[in-house]
N, C-alpha and C. Protein backbone atom coordinates (compact mmCIF):
# COMPACT_ATOMS: atom_id res chain seq x y z
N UNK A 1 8.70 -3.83 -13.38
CA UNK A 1 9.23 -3.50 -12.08
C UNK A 1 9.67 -2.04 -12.03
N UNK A 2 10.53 -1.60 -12.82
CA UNK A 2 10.96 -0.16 -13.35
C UNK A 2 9.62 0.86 -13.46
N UNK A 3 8.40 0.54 -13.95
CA UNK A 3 7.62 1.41 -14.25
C UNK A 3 7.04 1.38 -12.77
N UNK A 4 7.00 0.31 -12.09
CA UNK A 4 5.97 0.37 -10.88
C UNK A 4 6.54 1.34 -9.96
N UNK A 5 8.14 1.43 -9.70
CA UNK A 5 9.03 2.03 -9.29
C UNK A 5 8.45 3.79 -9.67
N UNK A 6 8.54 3.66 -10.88
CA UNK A 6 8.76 5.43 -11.26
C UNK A 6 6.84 5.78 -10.99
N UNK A 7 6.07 4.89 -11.14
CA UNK A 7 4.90 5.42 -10.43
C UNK A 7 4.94 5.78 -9.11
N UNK A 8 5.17 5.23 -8.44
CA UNK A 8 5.40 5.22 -6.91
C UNK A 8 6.39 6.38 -6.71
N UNK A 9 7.47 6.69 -7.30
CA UNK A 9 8.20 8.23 -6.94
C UNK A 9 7.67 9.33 -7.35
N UNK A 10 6.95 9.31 -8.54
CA UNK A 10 6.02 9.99 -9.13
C UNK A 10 4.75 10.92 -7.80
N UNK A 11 4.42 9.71 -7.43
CA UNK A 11 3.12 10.03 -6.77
C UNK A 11 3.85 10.73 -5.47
N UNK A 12 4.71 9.88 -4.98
CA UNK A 12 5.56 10.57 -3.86
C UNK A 12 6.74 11.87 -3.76
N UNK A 13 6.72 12.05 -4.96
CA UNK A 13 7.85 13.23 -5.25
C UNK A 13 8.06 13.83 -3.65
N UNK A 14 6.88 15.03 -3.61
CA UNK A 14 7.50 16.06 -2.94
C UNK A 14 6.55 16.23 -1.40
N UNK A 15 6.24 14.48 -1.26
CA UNK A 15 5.44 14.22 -0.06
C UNK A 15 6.34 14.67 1.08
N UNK A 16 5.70 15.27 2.04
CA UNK A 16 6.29 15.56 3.44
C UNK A 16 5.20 14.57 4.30
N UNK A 17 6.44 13.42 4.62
CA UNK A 17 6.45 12.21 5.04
C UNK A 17 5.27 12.60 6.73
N UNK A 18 5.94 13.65 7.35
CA UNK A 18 5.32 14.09 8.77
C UNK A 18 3.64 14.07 8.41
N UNK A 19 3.66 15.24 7.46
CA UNK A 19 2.03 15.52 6.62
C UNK A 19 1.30 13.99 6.39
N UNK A 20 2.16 13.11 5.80
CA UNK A 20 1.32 12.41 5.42
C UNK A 20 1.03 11.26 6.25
N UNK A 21 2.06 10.93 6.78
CA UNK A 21 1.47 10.01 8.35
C UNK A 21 0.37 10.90 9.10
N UNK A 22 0.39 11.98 9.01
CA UNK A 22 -0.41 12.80 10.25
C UNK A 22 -1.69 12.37 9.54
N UNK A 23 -2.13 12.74 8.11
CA UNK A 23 -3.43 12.74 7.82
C UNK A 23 -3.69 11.54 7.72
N UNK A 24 -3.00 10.12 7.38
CA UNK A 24 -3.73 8.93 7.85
C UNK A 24 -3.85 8.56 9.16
N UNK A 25 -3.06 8.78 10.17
CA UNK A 25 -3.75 8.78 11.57
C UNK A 25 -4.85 9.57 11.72
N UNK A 26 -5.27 10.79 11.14
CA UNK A 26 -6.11 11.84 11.46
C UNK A 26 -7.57 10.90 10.83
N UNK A 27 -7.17 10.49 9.72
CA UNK A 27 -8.20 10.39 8.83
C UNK A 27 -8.14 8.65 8.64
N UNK A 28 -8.13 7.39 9.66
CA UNK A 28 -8.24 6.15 9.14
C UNK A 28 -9.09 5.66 7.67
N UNK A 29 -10.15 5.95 8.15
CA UNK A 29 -11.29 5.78 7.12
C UNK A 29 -10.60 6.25 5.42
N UNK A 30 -9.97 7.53 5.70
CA UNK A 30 -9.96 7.52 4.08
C UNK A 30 -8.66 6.85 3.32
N UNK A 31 -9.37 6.32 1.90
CA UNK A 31 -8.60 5.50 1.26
C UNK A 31 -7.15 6.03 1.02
N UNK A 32 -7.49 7.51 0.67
CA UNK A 32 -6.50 7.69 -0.34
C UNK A 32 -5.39 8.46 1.05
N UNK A 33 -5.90 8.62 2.07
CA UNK A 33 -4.42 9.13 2.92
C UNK A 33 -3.93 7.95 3.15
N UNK A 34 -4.68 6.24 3.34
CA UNK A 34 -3.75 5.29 3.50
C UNK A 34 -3.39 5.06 2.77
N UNK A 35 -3.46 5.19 1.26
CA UNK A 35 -2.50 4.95 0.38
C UNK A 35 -1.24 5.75 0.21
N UNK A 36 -1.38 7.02 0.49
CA UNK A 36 -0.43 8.11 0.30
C UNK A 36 0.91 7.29 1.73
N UNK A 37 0.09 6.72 2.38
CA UNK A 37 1.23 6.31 3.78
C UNK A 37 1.92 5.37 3.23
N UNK A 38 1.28 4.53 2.88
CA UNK A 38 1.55 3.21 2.12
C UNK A 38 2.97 3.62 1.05
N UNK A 39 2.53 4.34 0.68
CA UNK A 39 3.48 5.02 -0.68
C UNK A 39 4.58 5.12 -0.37
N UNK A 40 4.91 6.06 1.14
CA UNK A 40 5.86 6.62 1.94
C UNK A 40 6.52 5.29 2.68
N UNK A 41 5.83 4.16 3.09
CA UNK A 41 6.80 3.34 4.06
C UNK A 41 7.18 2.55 3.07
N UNK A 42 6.68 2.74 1.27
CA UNK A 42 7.51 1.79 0.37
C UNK A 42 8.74 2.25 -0.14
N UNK A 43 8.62 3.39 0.03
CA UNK A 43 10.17 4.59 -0.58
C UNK A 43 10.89 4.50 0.34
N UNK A 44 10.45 3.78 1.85
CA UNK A 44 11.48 4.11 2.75
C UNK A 44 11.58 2.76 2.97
N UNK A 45 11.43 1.77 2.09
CA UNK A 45 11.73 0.19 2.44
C UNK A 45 10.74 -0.72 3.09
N UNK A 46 9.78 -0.05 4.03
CA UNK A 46 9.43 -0.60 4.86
C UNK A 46 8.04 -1.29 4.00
N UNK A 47 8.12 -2.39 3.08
CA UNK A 47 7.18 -2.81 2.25
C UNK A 47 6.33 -3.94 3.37
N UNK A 48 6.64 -4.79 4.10
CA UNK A 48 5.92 -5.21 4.81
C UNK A 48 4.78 -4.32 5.50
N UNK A 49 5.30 -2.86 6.03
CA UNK A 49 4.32 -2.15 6.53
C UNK A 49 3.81 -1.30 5.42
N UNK A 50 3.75 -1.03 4.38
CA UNK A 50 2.59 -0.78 3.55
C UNK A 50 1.83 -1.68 3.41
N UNK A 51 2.43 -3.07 2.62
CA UNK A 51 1.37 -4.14 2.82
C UNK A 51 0.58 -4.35 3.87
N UNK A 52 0.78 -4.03 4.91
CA UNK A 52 0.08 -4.65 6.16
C UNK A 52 -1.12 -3.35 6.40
N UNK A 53 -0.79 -2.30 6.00
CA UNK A 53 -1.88 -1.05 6.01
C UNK A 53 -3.01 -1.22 5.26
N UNK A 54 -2.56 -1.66 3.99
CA UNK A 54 -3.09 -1.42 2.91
C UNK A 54 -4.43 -2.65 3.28
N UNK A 55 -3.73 -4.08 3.71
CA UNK A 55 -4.42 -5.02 3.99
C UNK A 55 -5.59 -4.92 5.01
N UNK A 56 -4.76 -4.21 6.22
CA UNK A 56 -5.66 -3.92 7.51
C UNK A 56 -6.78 -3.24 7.03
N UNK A 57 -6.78 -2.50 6.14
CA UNK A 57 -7.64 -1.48 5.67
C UNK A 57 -8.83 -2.30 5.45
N UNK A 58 -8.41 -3.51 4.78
CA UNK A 58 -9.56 -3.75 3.73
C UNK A 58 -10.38 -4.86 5.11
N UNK A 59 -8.71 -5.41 5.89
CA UNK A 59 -9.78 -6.30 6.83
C UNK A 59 -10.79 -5.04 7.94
N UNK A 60 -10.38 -4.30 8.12
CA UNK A 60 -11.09 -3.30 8.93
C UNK A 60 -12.71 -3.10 8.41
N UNK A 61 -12.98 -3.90 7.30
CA UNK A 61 -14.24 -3.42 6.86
C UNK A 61 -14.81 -2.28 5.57
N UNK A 62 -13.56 -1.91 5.05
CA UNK A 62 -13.72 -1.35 3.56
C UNK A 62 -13.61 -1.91 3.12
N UNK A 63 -14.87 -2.29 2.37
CA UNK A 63 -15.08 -3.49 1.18
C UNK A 63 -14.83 -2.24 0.21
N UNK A 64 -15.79 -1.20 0.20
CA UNK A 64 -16.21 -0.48 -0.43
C UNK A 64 -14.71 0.25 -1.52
N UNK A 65 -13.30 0.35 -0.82
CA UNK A 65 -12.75 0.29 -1.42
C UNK A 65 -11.76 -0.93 -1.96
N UNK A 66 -12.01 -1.69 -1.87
CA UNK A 66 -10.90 -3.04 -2.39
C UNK A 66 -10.44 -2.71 -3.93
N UNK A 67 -10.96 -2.31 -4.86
CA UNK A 67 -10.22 -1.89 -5.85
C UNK A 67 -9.21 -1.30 -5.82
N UNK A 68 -9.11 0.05 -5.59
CA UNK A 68 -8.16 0.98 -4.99
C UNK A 68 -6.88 0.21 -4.86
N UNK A 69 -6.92 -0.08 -3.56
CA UNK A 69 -6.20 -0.71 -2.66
C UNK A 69 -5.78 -1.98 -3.59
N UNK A 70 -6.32 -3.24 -3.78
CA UNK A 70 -6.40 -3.86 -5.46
C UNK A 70 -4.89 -3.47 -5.95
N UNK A 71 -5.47 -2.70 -6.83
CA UNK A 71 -4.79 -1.54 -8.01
C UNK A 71 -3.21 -1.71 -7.43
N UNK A 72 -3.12 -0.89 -6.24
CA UNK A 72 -1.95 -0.28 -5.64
C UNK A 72 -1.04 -1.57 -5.15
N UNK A 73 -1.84 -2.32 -4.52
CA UNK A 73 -1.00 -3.57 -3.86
C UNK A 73 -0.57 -4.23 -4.93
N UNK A 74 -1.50 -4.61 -5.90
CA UNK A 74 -0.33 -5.54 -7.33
C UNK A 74 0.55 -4.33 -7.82
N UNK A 75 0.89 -3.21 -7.83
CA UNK A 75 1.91 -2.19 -8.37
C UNK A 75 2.72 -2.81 -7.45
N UNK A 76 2.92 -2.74 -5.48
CA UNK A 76 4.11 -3.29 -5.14
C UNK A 76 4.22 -4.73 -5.07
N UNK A 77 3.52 -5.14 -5.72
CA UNK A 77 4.05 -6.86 -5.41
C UNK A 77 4.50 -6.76 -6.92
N UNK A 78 5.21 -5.71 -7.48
CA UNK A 78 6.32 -5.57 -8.34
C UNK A 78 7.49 -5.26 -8.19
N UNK A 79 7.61 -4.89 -7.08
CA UNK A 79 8.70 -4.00 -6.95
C UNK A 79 9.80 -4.84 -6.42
N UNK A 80 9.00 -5.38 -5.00
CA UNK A 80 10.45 -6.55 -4.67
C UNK A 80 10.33 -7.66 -5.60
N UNK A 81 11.47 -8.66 -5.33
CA UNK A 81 11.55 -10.31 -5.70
C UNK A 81 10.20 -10.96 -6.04
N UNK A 82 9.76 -11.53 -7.13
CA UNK A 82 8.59 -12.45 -7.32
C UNK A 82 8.63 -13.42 -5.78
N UNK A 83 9.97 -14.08 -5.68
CA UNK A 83 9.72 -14.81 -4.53
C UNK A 83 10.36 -14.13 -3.42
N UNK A 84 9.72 -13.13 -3.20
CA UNK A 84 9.77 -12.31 -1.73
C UNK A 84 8.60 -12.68 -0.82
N UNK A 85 9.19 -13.76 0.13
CA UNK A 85 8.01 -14.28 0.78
C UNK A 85 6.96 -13.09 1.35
N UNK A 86 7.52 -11.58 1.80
CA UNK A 86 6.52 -11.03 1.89
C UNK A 86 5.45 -10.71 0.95
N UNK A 87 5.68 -10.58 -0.47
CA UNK A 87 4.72 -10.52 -0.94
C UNK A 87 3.77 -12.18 -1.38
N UNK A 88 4.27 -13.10 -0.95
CA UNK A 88 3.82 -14.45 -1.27
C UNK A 88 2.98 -14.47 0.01
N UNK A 89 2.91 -13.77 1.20
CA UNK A 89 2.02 -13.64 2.39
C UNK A 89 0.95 -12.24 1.99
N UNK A 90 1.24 -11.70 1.46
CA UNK A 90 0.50 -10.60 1.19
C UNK A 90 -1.07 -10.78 0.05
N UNK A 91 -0.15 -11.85 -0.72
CA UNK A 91 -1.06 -11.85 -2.42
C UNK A 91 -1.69 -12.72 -1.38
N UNK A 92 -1.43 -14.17 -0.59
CA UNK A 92 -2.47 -14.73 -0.08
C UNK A 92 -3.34 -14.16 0.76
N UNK A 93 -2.88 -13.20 1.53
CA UNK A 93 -4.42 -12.39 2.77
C UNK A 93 -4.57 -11.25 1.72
N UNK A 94 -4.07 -10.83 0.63
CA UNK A 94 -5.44 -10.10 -0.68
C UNK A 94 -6.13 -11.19 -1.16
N UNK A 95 -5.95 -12.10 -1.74
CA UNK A 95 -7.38 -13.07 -1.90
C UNK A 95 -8.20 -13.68 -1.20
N UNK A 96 -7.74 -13.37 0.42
CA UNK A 96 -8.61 -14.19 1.06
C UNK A 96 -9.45 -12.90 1.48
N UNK A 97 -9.11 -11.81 1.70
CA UNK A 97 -9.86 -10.57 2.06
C UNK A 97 -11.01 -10.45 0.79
N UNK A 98 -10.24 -10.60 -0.14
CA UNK A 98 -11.43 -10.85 -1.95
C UNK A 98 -12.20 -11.65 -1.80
N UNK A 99 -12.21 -12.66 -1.62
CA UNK A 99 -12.88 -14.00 -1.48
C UNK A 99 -13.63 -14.63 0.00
């Protein structure tokens, strides 16, 4: 939980939150500005709405990245409570988006 934490501040250090919402609105399609958003609404609590980005993403029709996205979503379904029903809604629409 601790390490998933210090990845996630890591990557976010010295993000300017404005910048980085701007380039995932600018840029839907790319993976890595929705992850960088994702990053930002988890430092600021708002873990339902990363999950829900991260997810939309993949239902939107990027298969092509599901790893990625993969990767990043089991890092925060560390961070809160094992039984944080949001992530118990989340891990189920990532396997059904997988599957």
């Amino acid at each position: 939980r601790e390490r998933a934490k210090a990845l996630l501040l890591a990557r976010s250090a010295t993000a300017d939150v404005r910048e980085v919402r701007k380039a995932a609105a600018d840029r839907p399609d790319d993976v890595e500005a929705q992850l960088a958003v994702a990053d930002v609404d988890m430092i600021g609590g708002q873990i339902e709405d990363a999950f829900s980005r991260l997810l939309d993403y993949l239902a939107d029709g990027h298969t092509d990245q599901v790893e990625p996205v993969r990767e990043r979503l089991l890092e925060y379904f560390m961070i809160p409570e094992a039984a944080d029903e949001r992530v118990k809604r989340a891990r189920r629409r990532l396997a059904t988006l997988m599957y």
